[in-house]
N, C-alpha and C. Protein backbone atom coordinates (compact mmCIF):
# COMPACT_ATOMS: atom_id res chain seq x y z
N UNK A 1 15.26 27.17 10.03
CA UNK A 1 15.34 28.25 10.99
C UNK A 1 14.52 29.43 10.46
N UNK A 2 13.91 30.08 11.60
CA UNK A 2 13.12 31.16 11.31
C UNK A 2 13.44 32.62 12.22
N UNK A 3 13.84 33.63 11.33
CA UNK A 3 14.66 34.91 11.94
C UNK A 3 13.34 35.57 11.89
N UNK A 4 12.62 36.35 13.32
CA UNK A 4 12.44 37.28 13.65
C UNK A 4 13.45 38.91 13.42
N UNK A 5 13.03 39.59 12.83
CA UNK A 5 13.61 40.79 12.79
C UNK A 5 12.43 42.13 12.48
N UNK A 6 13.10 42.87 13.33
CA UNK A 6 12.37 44.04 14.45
C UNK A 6 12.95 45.61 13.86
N UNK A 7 13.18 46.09 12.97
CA UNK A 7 13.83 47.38 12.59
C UNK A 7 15.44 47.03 12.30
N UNK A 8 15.43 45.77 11.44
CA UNK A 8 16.77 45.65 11.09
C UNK A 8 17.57 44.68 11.63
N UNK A 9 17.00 44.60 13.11
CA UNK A 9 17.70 43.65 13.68
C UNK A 9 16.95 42.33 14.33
N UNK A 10 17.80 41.72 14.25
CA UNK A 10 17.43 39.79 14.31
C UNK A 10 16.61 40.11 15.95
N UNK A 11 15.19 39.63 16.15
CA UNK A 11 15.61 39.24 18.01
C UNK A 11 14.84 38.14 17.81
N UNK A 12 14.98 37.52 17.25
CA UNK A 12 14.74 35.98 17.73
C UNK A 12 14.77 35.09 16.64
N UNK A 13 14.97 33.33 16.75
CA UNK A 13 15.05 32.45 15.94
C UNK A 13 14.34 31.52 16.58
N UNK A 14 13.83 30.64 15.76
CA UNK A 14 13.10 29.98 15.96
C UNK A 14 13.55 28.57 14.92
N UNK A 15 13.69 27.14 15.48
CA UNK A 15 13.87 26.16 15.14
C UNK A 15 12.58 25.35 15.11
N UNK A 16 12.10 25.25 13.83
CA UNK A 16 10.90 24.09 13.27
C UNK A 16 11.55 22.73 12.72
N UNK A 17 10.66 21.88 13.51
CA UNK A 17 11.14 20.63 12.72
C UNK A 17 9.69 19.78 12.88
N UNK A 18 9.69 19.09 11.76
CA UNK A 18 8.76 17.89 11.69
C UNK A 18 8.69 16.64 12.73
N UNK A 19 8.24 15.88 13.71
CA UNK A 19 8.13 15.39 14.54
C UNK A 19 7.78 13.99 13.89
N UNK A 20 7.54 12.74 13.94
CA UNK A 20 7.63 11.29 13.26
C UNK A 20 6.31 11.17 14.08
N UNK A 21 5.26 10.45 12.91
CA UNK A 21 3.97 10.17 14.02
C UNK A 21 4.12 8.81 14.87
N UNK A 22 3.65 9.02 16.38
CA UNK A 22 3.73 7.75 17.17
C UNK A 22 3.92 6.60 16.96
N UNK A 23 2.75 6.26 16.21
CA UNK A 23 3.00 4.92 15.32
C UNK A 23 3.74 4.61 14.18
N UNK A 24 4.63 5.45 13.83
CA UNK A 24 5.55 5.31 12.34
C UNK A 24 6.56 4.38 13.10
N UNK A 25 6.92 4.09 13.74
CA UNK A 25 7.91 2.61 14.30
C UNK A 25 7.29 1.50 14.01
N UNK A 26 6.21 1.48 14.69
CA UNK A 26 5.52 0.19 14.67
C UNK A 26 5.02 -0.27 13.40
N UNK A 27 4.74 1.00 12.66
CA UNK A 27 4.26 0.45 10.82
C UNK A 27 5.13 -0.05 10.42
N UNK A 28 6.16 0.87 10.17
CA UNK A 28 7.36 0.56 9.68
C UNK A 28 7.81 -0.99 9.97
N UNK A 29 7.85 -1.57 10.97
CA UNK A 29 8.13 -2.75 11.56
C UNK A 29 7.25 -3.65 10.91
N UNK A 30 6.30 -3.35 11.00
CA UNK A 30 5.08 -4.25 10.55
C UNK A 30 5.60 -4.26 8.79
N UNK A 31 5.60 -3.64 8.18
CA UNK A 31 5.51 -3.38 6.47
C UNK A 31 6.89 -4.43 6.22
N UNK A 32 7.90 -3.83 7.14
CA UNK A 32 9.31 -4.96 7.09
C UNK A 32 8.94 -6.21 7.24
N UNK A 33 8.16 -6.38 8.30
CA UNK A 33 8.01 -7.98 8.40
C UNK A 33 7.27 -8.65 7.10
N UNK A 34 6.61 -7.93 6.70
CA UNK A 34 5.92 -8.16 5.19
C UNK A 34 6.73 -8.35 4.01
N UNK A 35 8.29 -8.05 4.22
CA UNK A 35 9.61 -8.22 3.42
C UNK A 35 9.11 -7.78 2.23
N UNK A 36 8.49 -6.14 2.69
CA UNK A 36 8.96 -5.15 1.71
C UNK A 36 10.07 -4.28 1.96
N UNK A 37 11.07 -3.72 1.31
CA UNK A 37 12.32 -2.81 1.24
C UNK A 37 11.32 -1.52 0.90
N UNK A 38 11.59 -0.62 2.16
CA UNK A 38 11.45 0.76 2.42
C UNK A 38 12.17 1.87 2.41
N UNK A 39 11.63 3.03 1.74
CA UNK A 39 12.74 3.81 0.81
C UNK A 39 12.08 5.24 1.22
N UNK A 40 13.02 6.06 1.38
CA UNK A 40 12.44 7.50 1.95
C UNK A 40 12.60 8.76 0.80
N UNK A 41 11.65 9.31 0.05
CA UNK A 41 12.46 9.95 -0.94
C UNK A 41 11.47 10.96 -0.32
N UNK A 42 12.26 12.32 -0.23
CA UNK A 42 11.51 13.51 0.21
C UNK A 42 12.09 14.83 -0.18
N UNK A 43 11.87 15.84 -0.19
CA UNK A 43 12.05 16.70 -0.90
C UNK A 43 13.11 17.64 0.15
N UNK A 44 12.95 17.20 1.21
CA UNK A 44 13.52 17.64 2.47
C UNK A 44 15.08 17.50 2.67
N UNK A 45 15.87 18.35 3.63
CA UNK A 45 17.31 18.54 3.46
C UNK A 45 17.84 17.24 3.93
N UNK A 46 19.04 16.61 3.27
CA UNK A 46 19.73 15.51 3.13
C UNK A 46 20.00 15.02 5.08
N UNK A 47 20.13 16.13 5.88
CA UNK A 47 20.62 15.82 7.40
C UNK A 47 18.78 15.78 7.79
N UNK A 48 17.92 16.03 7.32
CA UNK A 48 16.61 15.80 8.03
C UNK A 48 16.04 14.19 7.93
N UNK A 49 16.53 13.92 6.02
CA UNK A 49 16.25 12.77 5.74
C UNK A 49 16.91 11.49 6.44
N UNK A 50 18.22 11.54 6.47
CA UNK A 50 19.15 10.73 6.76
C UNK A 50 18.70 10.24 8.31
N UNK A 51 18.34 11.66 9.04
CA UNK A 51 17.92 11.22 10.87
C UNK A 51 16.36 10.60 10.56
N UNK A 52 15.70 10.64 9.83
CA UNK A 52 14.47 10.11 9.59
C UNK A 52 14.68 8.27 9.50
N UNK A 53 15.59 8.52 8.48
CA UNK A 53 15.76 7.03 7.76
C UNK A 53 16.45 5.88 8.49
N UNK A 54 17.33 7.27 9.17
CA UNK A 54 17.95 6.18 10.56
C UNK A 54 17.15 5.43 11.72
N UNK A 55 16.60 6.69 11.80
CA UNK A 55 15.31 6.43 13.37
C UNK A 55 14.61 5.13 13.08
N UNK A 56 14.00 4.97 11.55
CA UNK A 56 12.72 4.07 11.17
C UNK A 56 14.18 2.75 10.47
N UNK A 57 14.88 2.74 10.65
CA UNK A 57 15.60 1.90 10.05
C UNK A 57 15.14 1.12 8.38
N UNK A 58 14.78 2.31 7.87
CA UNK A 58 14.57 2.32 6.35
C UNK A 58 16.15 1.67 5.66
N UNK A 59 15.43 1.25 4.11
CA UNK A 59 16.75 0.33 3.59
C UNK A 59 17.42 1.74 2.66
N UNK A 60 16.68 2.21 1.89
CA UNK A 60 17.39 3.77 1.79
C UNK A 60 16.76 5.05 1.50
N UNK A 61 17.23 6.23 1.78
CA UNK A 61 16.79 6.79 1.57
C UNK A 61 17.34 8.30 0.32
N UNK A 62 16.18 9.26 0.03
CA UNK A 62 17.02 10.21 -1.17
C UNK A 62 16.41 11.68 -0.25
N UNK A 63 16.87 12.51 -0.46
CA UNK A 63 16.63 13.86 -0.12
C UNK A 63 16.85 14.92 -1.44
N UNK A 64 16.18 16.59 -1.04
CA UNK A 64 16.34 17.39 -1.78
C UNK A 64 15.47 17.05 -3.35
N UNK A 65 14.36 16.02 -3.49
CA UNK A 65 13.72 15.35 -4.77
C UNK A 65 13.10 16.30 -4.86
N UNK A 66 12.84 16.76 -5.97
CA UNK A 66 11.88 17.83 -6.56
C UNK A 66 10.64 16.53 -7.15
N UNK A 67 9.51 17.18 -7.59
CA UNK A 67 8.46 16.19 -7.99
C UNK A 67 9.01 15.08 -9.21
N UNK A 68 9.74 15.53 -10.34
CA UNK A 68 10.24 15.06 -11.41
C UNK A 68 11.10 13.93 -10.89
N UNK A 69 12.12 14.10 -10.23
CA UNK A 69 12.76 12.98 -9.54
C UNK A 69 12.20 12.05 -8.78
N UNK A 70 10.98 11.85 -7.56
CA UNK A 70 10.03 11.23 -7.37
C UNK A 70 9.78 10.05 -8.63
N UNK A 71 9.25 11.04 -8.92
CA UNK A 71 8.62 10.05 -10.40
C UNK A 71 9.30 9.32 -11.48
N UNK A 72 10.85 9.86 -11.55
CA UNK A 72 11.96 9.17 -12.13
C UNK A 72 12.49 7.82 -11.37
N UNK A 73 12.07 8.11 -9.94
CA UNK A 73 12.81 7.05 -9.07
C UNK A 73 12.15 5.64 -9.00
N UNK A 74 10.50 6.36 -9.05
CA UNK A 74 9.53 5.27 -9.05
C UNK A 74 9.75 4.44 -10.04
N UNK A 75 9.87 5.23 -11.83
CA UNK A 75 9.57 4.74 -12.34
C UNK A 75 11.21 3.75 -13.04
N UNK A 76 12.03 4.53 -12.45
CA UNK A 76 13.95 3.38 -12.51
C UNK A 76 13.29 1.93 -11.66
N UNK A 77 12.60 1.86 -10.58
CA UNK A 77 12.24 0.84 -9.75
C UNK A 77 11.78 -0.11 -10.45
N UNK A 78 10.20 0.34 -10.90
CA UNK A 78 9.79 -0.49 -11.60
C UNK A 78 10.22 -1.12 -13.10
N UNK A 79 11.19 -0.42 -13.45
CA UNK A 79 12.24 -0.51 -14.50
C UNK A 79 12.37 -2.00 -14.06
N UNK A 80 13.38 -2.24 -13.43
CA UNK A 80 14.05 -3.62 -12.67
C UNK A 80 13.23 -4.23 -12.21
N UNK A 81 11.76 -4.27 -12.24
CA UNK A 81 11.31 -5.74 -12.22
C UNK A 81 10.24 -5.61 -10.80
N UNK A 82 10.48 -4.30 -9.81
CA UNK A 82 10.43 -3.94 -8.74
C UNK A 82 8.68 -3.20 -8.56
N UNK A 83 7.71 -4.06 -7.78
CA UNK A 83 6.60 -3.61 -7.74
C UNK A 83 6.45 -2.17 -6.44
N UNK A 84 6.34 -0.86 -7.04
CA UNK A 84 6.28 0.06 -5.56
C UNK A 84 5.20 0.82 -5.42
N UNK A 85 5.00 0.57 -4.26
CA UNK A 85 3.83 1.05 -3.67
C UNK A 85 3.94 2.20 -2.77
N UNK A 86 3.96 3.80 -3.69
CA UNK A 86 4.18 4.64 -3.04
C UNK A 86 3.44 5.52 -1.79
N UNK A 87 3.32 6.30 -0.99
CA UNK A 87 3.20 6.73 0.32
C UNK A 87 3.12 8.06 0.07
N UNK A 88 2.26 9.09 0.16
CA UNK A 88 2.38 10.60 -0.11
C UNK A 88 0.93 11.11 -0.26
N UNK A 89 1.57 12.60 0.68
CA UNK A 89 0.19 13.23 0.81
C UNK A 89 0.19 15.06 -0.07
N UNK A 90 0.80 15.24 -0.60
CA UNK A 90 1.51 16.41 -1.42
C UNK A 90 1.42 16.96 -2.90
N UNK A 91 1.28 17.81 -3.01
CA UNK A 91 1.20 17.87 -4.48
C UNK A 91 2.31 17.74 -4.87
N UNK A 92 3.81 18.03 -4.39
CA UNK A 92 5.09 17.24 -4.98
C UNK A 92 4.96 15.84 -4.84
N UNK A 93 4.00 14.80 -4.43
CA UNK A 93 4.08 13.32 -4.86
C UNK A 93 3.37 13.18 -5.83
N UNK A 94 2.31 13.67 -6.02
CA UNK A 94 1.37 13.55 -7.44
C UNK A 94 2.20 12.82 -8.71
N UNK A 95 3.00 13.40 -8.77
CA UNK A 95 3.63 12.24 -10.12
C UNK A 95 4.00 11.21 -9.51
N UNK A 96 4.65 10.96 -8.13
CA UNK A 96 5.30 9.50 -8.39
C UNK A 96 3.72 8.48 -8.22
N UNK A 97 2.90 9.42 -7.27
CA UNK A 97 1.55 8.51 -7.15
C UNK A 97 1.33 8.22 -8.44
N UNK A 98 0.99 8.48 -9.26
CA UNK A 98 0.15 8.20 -10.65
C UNK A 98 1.41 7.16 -11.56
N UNK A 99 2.43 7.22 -10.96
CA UNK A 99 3.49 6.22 -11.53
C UNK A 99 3.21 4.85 -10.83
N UNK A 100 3.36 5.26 -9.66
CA UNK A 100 3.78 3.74 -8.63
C UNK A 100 2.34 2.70 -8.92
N UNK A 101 2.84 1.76 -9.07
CA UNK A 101 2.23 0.31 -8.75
C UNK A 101 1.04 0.44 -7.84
N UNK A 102 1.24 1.17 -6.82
CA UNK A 102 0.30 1.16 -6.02
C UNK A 102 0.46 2.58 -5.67
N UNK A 103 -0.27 3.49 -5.59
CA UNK A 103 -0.38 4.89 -5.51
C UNK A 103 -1.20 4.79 -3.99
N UNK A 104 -0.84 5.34 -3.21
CA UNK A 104 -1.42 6.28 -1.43
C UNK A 104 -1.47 6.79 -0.75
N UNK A 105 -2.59 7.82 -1.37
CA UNK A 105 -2.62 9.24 -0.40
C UNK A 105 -3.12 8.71 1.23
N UNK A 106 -2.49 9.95 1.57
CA UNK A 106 -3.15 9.76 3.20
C UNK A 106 -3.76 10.56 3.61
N UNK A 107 -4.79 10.35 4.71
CA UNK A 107 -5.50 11.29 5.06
C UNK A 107 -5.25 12.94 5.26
N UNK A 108 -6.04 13.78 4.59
CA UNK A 108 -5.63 15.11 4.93
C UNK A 108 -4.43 15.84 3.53
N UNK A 109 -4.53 14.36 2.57
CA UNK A 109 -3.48 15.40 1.90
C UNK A 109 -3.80 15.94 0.50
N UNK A 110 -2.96 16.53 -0.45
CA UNK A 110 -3.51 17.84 -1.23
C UNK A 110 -5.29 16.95 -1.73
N UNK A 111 -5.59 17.80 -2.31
CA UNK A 111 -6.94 16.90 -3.63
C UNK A 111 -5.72 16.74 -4.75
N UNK A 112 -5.00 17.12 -5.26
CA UNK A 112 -3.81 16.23 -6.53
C UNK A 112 -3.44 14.90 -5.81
N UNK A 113 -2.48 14.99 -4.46
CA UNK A 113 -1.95 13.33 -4.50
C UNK A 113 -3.40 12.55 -4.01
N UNK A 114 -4.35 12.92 -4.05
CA UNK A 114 -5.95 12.10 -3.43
C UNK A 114 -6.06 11.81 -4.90
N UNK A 115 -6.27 12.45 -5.74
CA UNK A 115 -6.73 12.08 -7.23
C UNK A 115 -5.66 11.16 -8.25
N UNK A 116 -4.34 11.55 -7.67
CA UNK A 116 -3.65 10.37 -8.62
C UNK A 116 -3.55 9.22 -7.73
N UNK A 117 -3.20 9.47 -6.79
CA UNK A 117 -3.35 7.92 -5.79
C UNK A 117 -4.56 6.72 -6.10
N UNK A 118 -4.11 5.62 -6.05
CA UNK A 118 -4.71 4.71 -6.73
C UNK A 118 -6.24 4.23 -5.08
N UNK A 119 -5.64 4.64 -3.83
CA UNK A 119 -6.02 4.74 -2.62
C UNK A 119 -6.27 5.62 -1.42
N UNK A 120 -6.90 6.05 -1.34
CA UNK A 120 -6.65 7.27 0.15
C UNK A 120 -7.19 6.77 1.26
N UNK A 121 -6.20 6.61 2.47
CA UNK A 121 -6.56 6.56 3.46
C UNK A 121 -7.14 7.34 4.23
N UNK A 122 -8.65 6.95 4.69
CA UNK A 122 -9.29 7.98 5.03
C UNK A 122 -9.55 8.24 6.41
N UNK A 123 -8.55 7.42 7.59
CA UNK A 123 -8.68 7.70 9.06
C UNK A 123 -6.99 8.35 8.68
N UNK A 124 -6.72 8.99 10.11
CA UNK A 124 -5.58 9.26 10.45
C UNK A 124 -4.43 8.47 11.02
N UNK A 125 -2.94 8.74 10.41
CA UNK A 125 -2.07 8.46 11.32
C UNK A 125 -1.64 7.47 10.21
N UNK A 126 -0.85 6.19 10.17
CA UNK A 126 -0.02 5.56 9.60
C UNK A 126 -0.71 3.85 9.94
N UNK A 127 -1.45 3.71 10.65
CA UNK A 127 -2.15 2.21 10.73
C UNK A 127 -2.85 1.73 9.51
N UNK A 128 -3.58 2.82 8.90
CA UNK A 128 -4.79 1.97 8.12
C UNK A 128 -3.91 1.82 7.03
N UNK A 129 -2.33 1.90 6.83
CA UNK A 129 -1.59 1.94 5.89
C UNK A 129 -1.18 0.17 6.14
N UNK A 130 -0.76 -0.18 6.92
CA UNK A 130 -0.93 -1.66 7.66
C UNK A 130 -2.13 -2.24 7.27
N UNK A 131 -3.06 -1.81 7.69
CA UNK A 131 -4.36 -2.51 7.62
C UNK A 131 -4.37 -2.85 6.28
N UNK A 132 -4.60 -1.80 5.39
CA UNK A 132 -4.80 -2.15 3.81
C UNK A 132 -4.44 -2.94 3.26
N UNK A 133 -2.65 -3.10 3.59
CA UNK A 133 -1.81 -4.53 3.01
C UNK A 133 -2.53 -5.89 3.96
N UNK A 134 -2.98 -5.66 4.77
CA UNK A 134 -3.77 -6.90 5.57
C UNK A 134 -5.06 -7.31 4.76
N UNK A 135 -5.41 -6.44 4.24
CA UNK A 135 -7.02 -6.97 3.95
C UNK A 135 -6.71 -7.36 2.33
N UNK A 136 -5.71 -6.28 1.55
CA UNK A 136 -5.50 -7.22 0.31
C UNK A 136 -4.73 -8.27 0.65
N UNK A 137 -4.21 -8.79 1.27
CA UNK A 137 -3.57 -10.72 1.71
C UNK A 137 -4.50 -10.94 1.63
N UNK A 138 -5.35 -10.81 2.70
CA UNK A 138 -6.82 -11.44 3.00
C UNK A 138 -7.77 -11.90 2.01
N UNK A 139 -7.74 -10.87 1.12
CA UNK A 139 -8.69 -10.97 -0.32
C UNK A 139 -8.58 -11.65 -1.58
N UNK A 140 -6.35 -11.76 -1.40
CA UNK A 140 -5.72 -12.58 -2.26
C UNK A 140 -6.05 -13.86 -1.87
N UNK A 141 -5.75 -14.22 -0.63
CA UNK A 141 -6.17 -15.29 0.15
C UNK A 141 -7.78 -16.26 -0.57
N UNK A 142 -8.59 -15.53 -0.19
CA UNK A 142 -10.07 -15.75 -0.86
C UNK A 142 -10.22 -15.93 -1.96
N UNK A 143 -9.48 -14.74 -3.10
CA UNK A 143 -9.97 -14.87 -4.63
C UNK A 143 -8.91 -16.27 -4.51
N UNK A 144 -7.98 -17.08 -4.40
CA UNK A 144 -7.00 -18.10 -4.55
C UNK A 144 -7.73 -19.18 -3.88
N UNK A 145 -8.51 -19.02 -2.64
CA UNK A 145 -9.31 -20.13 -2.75
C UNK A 145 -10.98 -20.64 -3.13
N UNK A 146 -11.51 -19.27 -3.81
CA UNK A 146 -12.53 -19.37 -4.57
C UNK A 146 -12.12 -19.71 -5.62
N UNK A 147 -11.09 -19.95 -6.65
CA UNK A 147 -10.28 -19.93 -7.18
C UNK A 147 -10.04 -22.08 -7.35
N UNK A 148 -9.50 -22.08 -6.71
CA UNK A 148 -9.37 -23.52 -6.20
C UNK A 148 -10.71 -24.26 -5.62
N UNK A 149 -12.09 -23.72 -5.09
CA UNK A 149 -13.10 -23.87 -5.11
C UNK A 149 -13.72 -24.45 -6.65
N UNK A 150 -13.95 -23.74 -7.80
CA UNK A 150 -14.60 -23.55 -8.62
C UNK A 150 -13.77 -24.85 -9.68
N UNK A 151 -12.68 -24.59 -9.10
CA UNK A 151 -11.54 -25.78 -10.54
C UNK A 151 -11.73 -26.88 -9.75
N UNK A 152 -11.94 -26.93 -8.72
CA UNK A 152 -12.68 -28.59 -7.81
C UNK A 152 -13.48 -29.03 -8.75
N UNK A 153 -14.73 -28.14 -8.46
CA UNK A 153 -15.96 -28.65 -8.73
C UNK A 153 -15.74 -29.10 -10.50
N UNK A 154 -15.08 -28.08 -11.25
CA UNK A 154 -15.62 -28.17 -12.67
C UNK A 154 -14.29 -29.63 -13.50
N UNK A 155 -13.23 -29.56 -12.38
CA UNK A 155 -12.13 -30.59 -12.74
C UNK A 155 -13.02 -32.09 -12.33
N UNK A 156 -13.38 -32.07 -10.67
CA UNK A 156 -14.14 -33.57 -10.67
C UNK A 156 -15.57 -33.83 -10.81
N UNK A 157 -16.10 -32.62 -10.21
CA UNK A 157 -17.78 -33.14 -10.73
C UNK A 157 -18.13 -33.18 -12.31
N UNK A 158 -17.87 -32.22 -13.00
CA UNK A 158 -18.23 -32.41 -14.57
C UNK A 158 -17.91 -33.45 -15.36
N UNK A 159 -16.70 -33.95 -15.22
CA UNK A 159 -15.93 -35.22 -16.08
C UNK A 159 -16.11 -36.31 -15.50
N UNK A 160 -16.43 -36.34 -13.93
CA UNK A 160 -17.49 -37.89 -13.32
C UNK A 160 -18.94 -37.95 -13.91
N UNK A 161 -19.54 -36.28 -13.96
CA UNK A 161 -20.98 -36.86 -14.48
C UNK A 161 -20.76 -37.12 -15.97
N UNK A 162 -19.85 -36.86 -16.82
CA UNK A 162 -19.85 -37.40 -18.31
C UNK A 162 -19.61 -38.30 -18.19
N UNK A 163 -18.41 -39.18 -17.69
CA UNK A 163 -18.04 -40.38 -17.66
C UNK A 163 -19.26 -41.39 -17.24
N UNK A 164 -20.49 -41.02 -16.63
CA UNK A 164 -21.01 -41.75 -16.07
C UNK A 164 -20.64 -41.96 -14.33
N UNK A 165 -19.87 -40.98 -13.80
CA UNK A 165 -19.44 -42.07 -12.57
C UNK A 165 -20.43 -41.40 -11.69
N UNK A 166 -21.01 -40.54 -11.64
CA UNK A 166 -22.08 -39.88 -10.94
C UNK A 166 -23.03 -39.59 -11.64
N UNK A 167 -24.42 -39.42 -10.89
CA UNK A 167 -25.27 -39.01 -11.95
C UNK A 167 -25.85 -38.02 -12.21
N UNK A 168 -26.38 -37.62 -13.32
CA UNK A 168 -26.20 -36.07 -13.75
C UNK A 168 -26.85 -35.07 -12.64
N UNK A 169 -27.66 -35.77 -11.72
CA UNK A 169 -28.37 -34.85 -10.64
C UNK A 169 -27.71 -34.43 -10.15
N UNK A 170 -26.40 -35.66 -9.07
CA UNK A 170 -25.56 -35.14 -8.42
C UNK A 170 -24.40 -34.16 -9.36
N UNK A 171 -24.70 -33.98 -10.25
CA UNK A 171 -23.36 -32.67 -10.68
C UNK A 171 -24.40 -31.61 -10.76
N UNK A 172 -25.84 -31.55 -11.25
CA UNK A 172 -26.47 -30.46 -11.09
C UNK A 172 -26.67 -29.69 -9.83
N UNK A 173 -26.99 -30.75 -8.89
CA UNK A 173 -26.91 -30.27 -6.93
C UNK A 173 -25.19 -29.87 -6.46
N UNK A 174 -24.39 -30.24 -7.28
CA UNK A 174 -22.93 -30.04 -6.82
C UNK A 174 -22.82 -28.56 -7.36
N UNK A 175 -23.34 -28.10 -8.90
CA UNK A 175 -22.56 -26.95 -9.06
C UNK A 175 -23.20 -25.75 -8.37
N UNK A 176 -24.78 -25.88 -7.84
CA UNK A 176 -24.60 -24.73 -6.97
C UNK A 176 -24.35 -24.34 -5.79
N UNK A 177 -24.29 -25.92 -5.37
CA UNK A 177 -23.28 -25.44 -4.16
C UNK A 177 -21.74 -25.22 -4.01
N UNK A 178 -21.03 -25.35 -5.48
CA UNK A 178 -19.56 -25.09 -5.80
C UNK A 178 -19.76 -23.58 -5.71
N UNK A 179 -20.97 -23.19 -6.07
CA UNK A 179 -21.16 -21.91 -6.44
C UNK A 179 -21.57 -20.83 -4.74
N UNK A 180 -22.16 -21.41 -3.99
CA UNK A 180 -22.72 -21.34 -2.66
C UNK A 180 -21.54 -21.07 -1.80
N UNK A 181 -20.31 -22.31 -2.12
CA UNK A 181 -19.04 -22.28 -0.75
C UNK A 181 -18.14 -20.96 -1.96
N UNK A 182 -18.27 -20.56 -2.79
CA UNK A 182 -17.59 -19.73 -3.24
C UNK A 182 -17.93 -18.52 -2.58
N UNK A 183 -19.49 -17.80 -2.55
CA UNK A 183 -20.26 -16.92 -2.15
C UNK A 183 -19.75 -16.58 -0.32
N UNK A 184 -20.08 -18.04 0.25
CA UNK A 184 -19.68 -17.76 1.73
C UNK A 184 -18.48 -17.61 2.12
N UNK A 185 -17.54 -18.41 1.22
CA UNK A 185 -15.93 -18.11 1.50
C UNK A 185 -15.79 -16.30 1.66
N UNK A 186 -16.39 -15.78 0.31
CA UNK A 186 -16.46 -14.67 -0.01
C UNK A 186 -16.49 -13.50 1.35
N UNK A 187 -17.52 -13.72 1.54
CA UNK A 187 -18.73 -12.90 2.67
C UNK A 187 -17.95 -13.38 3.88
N UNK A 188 -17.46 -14.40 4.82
CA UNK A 188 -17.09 -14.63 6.20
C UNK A 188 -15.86 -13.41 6.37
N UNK A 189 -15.99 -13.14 7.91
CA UNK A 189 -15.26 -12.23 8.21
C UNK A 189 -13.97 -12.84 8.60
N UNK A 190 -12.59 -11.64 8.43
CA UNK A 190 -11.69 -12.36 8.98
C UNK A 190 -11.25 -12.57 10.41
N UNK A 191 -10.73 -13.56 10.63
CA UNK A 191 -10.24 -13.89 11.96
C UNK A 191 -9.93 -12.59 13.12
């Protein structure tokens, strides 16, 4: 609440509140289906947090965190075994960013949480926060089957051309194209 006062006396108040961006449902939804556990820690009063955490049906949430606690919470998480990938645009996140597993500023926020964040999202709004976890699958995806590409080639072509069971040409013409479907796997766009 914000008191206007005029020679002593109050004439007006004014109620500010933070508004949830459009798409924070639908991320949120999306990140769950990804069966990550989502956690709200904000520095903000315990009845602001709680209607936040309810709305987005977060698994829990903390209020009233000063920066030090942030960064205590992150780092109790990863204590237990727990990989977190924190969310913050503030110079009160700056520590837990530079703690968390995965540190991410978002667009527009201080130059501290941009510099400890391990990532900054650089369009607006809460999507390219989605997107990102999409394209590292995507990339895990690739390095795992370039991955399985390369132990093909060097598990059966190399130990057939020693053995004799192929001949040494065909393992010389095989490894650059082991090397070729690695390159294009690489480079194709996703679906």
């Amino acid at each position: 609440m914000v008191y206007l006062e005029v020679d002593g006396r109050v004439e007006a108040c004014f109620a500010l509140s933070d508004s949830l961006r459009p798409e924070a449902v639908e991320v949120v939804g999306q990140l769950r289906r990804r069966g990550l556990r989502l956690i709200l820690a904000s520095g903000d009063q315990a009845s602001c947090v709680e209607e936040v955490a309810t709305r987005l049906s977060l698994d829990q949430c903390y209020a009233d965190m000063l920066p030090e606690d942030k960064h205590t919470l992150v780092r109790e998480l990863e204590a237990r075994g727990e990989r977190v990938a924190m969310v913050g645009d503030g110079v009160n996140d700056a520590p837990a960013l530079s703690a968390a597993t995965l540190g991410v500023a978002v667009e527009n926020g201080t130059d501290l949480a941009c510099e400890a964040a391990d990532l900054v999202l650089r369009r607006p709004g809460l999507a390219p926060l989605e997107e990102a976890f999409a394209l590292a699958e995507s990339a895990w995806g690739r390095l795992l089957a370039n991955v399985g590409l390369a132990l093909t080639y060097n598990l059966i072509a190399i130990p057939s051309a020693m053995l004799g069971l192929v001949s040494p040409l065909f393992a010389a013409v095989a490894m650059p194209l082991s090397s070729l479907a690695v390159v294009l796997n690489s480079i194709r766009r996703s679906p």
